[in-house]
N, C-alpha and C. Protein backbone atom coordinates (compact mmCIF):
# COMPACT_ATOMS: atom_id res chain seq x y z
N UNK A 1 -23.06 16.18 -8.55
CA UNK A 1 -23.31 17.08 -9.65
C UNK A 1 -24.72 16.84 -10.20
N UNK A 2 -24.95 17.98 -10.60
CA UNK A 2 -26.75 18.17 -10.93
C UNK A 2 -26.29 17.51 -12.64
N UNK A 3 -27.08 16.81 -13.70
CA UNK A 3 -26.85 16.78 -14.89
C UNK A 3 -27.74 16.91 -15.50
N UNK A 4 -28.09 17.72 -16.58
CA UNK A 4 -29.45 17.94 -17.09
C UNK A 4 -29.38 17.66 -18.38
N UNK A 5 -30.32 16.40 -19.08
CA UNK A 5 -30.17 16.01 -19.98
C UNK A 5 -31.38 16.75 -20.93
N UNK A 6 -30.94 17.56 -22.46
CA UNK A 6 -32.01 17.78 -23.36
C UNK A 6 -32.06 17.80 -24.24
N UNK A 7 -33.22 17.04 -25.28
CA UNK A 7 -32.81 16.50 -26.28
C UNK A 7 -34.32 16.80 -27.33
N UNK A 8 -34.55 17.16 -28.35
CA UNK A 8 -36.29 17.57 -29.04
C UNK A 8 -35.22 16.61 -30.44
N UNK A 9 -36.72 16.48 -30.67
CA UNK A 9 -36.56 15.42 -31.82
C UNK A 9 -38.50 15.31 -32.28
N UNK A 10 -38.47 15.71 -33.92
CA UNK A 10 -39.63 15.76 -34.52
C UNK A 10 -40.65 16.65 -33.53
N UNK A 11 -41.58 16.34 -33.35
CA UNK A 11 -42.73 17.30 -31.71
C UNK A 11 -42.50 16.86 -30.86
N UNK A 12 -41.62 16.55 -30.60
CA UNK A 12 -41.28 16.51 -29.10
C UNK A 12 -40.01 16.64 -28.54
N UNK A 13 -39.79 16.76 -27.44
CA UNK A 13 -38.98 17.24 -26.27
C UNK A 13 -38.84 16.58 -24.90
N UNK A 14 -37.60 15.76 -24.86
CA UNK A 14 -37.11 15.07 -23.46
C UNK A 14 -35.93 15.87 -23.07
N UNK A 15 -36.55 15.95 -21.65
CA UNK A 15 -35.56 16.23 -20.62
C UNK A 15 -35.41 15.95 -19.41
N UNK A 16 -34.47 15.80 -18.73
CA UNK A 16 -34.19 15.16 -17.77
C UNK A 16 -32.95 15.84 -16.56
N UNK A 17 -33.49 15.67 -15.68
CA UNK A 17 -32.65 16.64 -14.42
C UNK A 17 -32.18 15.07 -13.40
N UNK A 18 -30.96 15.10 -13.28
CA UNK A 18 -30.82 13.84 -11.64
C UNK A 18 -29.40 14.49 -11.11
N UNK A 19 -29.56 13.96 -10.26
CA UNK A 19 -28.17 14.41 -9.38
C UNK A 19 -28.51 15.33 -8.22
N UNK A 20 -27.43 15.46 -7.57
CA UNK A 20 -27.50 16.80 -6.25
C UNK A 20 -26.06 17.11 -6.70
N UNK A 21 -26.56 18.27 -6.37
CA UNK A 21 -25.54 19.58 -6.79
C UNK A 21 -23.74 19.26 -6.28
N UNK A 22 -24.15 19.12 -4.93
CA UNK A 22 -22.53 19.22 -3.98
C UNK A 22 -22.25 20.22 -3.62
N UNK A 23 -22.91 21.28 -3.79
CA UNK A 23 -22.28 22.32 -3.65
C UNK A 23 -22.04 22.57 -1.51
N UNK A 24 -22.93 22.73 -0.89
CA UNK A 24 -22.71 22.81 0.83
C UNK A 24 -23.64 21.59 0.89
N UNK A 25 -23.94 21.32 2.38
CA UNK A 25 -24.25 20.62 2.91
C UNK A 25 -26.50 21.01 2.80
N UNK A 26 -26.94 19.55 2.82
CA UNK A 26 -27.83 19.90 2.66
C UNK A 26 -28.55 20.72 3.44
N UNK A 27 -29.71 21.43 2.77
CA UNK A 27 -30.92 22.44 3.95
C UNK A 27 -29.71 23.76 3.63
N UNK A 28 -28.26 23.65 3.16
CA UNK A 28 -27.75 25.13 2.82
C UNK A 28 -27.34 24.89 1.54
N UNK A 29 -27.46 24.60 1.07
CA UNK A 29 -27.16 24.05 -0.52
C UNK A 29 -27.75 25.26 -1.39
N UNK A 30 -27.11 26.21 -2.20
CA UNK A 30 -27.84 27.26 -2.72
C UNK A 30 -28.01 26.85 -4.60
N UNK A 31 -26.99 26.06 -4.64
CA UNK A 31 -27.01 25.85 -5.89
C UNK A 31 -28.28 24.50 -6.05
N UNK A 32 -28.34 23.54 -5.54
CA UNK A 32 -29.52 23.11 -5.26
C UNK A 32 -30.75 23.58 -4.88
N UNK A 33 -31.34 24.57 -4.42
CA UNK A 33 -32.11 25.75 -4.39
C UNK A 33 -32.55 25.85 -5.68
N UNK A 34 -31.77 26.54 -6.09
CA UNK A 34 -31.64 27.04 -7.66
C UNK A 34 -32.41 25.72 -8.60
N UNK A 35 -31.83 24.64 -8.24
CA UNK A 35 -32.35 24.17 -9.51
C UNK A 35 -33.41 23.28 -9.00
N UNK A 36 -33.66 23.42 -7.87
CA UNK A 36 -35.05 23.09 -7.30
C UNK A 36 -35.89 24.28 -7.36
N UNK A 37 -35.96 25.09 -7.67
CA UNK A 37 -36.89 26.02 -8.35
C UNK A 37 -37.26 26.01 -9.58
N UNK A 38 -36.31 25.44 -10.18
CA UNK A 38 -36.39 25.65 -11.89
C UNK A 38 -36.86 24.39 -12.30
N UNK A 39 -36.82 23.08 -11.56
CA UNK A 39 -37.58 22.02 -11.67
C UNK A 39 -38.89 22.47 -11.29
N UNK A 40 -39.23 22.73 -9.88
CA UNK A 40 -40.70 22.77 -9.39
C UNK A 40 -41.04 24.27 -10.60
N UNK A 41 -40.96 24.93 -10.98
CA UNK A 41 -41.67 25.49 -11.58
C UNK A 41 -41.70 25.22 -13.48
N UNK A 42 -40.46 24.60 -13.84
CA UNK A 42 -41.15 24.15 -14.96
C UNK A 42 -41.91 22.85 -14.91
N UNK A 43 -42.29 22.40 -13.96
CA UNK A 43 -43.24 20.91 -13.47
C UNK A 43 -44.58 21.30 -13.70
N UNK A 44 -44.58 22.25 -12.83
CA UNK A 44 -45.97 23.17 -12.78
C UNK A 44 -46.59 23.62 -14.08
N UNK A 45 -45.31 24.50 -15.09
CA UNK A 45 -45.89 24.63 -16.28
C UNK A 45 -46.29 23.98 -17.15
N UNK A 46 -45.42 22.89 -17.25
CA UNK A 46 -45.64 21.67 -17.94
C UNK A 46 -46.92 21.34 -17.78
N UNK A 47 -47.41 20.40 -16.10
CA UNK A 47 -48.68 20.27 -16.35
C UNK A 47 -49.47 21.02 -16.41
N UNK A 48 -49.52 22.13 -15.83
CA UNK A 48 -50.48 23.20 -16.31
C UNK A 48 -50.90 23.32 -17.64
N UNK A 49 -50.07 23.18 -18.93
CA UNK A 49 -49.88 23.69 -20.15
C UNK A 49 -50.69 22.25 -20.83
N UNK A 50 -50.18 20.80 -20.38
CA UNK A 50 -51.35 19.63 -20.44
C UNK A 50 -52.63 19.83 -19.94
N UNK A 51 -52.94 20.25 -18.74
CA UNK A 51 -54.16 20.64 -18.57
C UNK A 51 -55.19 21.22 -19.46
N UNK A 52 -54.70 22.17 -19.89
CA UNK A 52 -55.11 23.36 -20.80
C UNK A 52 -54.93 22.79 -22.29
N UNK A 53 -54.82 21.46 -22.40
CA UNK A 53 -54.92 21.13 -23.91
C UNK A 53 -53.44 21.44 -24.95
N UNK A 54 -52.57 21.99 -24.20
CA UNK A 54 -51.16 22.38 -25.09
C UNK A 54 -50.49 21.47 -25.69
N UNK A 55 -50.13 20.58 -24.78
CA UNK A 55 -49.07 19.27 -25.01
C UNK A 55 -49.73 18.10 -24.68
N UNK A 56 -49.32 17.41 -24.93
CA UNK A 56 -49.47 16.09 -24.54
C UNK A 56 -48.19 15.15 -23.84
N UNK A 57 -48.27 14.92 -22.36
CA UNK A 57 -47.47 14.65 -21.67
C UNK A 57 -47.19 12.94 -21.72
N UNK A 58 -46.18 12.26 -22.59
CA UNK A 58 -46.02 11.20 -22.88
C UNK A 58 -45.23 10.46 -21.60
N UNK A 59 -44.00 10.81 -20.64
CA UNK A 59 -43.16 10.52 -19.72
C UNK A 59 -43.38 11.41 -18.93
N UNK A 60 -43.94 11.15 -17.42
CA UNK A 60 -43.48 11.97 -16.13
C UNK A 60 -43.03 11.55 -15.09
N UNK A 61 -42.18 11.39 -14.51
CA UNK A 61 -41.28 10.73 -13.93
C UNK A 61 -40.65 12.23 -12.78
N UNK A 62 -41.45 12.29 -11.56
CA UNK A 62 -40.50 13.26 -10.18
C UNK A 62 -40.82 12.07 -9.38
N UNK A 63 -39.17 12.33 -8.98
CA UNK A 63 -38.76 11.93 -7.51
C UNK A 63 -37.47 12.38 -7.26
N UNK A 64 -36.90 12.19 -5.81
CA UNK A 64 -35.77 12.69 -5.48
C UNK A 64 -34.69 12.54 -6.64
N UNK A 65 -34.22 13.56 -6.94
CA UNK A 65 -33.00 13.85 -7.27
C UNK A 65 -33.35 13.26 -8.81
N UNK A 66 -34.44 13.12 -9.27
CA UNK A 66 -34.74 12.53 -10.52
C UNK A 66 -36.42 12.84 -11.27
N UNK A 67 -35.49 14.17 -12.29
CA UNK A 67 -37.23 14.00 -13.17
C UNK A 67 -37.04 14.26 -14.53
N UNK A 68 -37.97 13.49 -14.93
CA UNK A 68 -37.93 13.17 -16.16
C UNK A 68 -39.42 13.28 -17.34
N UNK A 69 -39.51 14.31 -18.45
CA UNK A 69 -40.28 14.58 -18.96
C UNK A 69 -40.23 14.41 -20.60
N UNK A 70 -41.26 13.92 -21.17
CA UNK A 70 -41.14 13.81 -22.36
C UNK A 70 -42.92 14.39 -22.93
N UNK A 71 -42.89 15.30 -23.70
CA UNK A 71 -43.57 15.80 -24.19
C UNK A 71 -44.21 16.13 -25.76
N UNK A 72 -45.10 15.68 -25.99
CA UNK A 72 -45.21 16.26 -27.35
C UNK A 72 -45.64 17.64 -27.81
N UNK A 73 -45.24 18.30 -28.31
CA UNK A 73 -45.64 19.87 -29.19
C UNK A 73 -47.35 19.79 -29.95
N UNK A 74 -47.78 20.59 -30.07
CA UNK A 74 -49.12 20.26 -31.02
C UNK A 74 -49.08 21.62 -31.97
N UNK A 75 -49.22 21.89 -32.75
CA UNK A 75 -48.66 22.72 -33.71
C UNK A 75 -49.47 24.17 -33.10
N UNK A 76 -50.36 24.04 -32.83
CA UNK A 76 -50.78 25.78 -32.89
C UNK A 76 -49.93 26.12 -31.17
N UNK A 77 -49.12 25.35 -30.49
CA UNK A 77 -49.08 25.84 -29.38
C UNK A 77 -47.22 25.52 -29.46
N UNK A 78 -46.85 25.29 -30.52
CA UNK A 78 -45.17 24.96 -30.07
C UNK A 78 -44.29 26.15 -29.74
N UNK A 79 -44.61 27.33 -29.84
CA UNK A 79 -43.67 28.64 -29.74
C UNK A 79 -44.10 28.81 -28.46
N UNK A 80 -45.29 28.89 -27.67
CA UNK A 80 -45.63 28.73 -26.04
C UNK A 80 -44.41 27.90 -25.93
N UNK A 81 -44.63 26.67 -26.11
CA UNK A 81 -44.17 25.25 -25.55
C UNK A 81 -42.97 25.64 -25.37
N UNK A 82 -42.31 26.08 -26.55
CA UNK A 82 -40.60 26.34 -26.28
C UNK A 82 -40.32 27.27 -25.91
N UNK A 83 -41.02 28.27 -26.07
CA UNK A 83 -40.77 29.52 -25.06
C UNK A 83 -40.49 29.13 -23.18
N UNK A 84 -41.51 28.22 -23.19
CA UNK A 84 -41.51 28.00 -21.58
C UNK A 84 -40.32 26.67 -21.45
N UNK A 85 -39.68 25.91 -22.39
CA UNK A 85 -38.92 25.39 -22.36
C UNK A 85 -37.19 26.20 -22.87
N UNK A 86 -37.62 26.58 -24.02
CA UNK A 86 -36.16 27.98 -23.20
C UNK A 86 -35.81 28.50 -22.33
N UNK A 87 -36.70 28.90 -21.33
CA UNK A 87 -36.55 29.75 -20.50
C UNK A 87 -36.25 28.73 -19.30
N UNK A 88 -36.35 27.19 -19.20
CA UNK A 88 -36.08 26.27 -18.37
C UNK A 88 -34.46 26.34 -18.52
N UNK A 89 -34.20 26.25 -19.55
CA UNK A 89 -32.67 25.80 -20.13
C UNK A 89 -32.26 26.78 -20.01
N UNK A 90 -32.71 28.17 -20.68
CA UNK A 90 -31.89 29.27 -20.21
C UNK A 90 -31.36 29.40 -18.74
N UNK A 91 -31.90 29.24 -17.11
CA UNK A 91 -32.08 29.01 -16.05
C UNK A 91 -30.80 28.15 -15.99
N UNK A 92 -30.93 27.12 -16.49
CA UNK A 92 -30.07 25.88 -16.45
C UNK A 92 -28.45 26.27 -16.61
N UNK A 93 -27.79 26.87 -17.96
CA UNK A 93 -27.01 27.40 -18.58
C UNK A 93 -26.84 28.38 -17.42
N UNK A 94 -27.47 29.57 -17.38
CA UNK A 94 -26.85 30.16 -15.80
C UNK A 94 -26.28 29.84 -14.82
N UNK A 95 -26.85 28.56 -14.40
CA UNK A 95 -26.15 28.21 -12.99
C UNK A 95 -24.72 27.51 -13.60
N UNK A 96 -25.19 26.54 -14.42
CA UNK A 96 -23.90 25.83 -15.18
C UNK A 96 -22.56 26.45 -14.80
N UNK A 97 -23.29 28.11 -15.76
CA UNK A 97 -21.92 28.88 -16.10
C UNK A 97 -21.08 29.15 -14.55
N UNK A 98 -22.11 29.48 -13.45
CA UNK A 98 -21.61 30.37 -12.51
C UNK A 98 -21.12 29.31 -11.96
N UNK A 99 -21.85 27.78 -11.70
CA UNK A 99 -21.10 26.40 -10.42
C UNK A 99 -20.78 25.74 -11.87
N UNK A 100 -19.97 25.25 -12.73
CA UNK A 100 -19.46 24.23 -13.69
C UNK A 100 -19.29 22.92 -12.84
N UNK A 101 -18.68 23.09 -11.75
CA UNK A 101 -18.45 22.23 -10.76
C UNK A 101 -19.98 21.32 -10.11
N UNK A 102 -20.57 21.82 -9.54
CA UNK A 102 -21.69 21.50 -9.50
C UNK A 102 -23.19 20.85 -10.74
N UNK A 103 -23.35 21.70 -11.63
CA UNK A 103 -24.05 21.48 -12.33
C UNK A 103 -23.94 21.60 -14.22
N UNK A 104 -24.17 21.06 -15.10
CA UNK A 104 -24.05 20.72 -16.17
C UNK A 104 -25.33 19.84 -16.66
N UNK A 105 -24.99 20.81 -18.39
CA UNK A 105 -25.77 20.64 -19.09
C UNK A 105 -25.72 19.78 -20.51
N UNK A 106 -26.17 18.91 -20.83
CA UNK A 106 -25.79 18.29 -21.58
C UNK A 106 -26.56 18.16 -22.78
């Protein structure tokens, strides 16, 4: 099971993805797909969004089956920030709903 841990507290925001799904066997795994997209592309935004002066990236932590981000907000940019972090979780909550079995949100 995929478990996705998320938690904001004062400017900032930890979250955390580990596990494999279960759903088929690997290389056909669709629900793993899924949330290997939604990792590699909120990874990307994330640092992208540090790049560009947005956040400040306190924890980064990818590797298999384990990543882990902790971020700080900076005030003129926190409605970006959580916008692109809603829309991670929103992603998340979808699959949840459709595999419960597979993946969860916590």
């Amino acid at each position: 099971m995929t478990k996705i841990y998320y938690r904001e507290y004062y400017d900032r925001a930890l979250i955390t993805v580990e596990g494999h799904s279960g759903y088929a066997q690997s290389g056909s795994d669709i629900v793993c797909a899924g949330v290997s997209t939604l990792v590699f592309a909120f990874v990307n935004c994330i640092l992208d969004e540090e790049s560009n002066g947005r956040l400040k990236l306190i924890r980064n932590i990818v590797r298999d089956s384990y990543v882990c981000f902790e971020i700080e907000k900076f005030d003129f940019s926190k409605e970006r920030i959580s916008g692109i972090v809603d829309a991670f979780i929103t992603g998340f909550l979808m699959l949840a709903e459709t595999y419960p079995q597979c993946v969860k949100l916590e």
